[in-house]
Protein backbone atom coordinates (compact mmCIF):
# COMPACT_ATOMS: atom_id res chain seq x y z
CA UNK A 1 9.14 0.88 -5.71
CA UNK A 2 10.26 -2.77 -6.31
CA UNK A 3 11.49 -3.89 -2.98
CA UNK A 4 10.30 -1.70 0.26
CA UNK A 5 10.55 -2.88 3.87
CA UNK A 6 8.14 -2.84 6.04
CA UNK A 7 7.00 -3.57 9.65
CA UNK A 8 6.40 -6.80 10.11
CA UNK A 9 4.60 -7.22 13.70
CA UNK A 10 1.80 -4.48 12.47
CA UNK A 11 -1.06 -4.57 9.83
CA UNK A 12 -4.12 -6.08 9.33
CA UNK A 13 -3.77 -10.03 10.13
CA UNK A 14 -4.70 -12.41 6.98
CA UNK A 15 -2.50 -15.26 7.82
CA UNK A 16 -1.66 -17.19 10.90
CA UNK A 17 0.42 -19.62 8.76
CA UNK A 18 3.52 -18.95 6.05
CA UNK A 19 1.40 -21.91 3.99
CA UNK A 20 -1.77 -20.07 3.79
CA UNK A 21 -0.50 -16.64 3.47
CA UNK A 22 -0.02 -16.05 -0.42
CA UNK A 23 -3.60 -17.26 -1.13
CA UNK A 24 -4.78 -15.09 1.36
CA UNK A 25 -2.75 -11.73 0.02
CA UNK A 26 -3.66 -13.01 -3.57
CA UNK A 27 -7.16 -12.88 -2.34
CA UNK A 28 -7.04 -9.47 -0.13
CA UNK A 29 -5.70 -7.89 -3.34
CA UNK A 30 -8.43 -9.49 -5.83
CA UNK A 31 -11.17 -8.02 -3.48
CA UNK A 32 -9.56 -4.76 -2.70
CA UNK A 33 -8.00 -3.52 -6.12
CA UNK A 34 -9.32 -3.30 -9.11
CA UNK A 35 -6.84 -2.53 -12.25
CA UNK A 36 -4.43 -6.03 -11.97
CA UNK A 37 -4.69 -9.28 -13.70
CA UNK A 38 -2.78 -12.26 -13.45
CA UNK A 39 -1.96 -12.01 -10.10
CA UNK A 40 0.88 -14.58 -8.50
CA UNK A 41 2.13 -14.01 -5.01
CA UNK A 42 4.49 -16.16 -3.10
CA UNK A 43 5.42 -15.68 0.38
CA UNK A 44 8.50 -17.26 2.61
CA UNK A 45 9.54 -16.16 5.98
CA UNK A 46 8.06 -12.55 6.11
CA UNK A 47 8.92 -11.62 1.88
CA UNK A 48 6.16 -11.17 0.10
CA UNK A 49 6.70 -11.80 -4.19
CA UNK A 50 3.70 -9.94 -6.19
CA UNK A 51 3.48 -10.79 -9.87
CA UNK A 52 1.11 -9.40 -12.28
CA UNK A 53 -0.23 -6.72 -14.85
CA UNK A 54 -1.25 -3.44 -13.45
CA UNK A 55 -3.27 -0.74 -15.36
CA UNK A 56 -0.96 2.09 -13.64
CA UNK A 57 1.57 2.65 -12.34
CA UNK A 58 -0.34 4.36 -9.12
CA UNK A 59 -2.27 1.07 -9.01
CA UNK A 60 1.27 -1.43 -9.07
CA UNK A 61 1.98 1.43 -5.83
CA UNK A 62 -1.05 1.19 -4.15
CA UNK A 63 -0.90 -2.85 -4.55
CA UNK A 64 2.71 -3.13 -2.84
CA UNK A 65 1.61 -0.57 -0.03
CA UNK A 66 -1.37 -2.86 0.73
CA UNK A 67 0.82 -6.08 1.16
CA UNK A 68 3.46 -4.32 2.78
CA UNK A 69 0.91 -3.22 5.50
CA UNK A 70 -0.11 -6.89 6.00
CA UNK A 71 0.97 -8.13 9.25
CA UNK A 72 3.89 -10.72 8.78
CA UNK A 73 5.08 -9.12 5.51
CA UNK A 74 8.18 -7.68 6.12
CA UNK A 75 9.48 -7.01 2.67
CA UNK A 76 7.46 -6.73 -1.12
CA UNK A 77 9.23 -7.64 -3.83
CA UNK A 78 7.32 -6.59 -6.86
CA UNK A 79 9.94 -6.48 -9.65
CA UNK A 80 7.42 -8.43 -11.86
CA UNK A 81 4.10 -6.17 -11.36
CA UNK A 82 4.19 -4.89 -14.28
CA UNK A 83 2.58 -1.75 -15.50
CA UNK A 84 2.32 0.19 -18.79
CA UNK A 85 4.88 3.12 -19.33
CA UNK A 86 2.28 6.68 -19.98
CA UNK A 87 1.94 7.31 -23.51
CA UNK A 88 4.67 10.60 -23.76
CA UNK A 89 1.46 13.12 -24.27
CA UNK A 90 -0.22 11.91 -21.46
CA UNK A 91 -0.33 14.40 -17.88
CA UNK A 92 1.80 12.86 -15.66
CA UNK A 93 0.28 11.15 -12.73
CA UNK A 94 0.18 13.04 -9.29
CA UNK A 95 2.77 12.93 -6.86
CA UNK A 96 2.55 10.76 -4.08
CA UNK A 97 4.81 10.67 -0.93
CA UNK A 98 5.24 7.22 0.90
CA UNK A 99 4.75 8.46 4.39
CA UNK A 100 5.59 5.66 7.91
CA UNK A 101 3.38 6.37 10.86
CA UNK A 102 4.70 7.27 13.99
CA UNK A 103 3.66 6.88 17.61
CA UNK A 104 1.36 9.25 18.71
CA UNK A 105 0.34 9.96 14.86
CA UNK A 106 -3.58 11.41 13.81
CA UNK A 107 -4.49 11.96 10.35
CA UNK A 108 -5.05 15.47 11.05
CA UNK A 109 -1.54 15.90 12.26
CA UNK A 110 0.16 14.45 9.09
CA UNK A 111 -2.37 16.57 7.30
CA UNK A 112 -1.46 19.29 9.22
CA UNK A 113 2.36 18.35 8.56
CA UNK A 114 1.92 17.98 4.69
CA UNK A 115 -1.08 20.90 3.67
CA UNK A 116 -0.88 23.16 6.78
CA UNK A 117 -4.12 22.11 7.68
CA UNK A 118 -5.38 19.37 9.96
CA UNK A 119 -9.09 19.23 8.68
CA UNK A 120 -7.31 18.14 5.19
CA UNK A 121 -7.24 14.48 6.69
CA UNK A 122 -10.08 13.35 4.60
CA UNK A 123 -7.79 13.68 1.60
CA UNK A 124 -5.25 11.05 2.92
CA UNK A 125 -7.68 8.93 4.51
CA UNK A 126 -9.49 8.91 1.03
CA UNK A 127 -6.26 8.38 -1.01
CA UNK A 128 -5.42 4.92 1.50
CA UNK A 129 -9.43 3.43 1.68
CA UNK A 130 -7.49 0.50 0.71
CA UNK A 131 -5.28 0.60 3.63
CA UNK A 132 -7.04 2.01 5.93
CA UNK A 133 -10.77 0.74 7.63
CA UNK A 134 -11.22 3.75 9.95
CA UNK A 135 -9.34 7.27 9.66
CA UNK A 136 -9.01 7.07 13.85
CA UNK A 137 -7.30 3.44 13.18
CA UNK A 138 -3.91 4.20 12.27
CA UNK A 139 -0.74 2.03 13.94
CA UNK A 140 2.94 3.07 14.26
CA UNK A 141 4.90 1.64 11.14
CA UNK A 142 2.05 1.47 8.67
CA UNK A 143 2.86 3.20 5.49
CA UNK A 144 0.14 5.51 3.35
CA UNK A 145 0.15 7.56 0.48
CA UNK A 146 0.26 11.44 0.84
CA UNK A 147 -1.46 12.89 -2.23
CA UNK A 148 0.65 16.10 -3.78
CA UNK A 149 -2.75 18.77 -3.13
């Protein structure tokens, strides 16, 4: 995951100008993730750069989804968030599928798609709290995590 496209006309609106906008994604990530430190972005013409030290490698993922879902960001490039390789022993860390909203989408539909059950929708809505506000406030193009069950 070190360069994803996204949607650029969707998201949650931090910037209105290219000037302020890595401050303001530097900031949105500072107060929404825990688990990075020494955090850099830059930002020019919809690519956002993230720099830094992650504790996982689920936290470098959720970090890129959450700037990706910015509106204006159009591509991440996060070849330089680091994080540590698990020690060989360790459990692996669950599967996650990268998952792109649709028209007409409900949580309880992609539930329904991914466990075969729709009331399962509290599991992705609690996997993205960083991404999304409100599990009826989903938009067309955003991109969430689907936790393996």
């Amino acid at each position: 995951m070190g360069l994803l496209d996204f949607a650029r006309d969707v998201g949650r609106q931090l910037f209105d100008t290219d000037a302020e906008a890595a401050d303001n994604i530097k900031q949105h990530l500072e107060i929404k993730t825990s688990g990075i430190k020494n955090i850099e972005v830059e930002f020019d013409d919809g690519v956002a750069t993230i720099c830094g030290d992650c504790d996982s490698k689920a936290t470098r993922d959720r970090a890129i989804l959450m700037v990706g879902n910015i509106k204006g960001v159009e591509k991440v490039i996060a070849d330089d968030l680091n994080a540590p390789e698990p020690p060989p022993e360790a459990p692996p860390e669950p599967e996650e599928t990268v998952y792109e909203i649709k028209s007409g989408d409900t949580l309880g539909a992609i539930a329904k798609q991914f466990y075969g059950k729709a009331s399962k929708y509290m599991t992705i809505f609690e996997a993205n709290r960083d991404i999304i506000d409100d599990p009826n406030k989903i938009y067309p193009g955003q991109k969430i995590r689907i936790p393996s069950e």
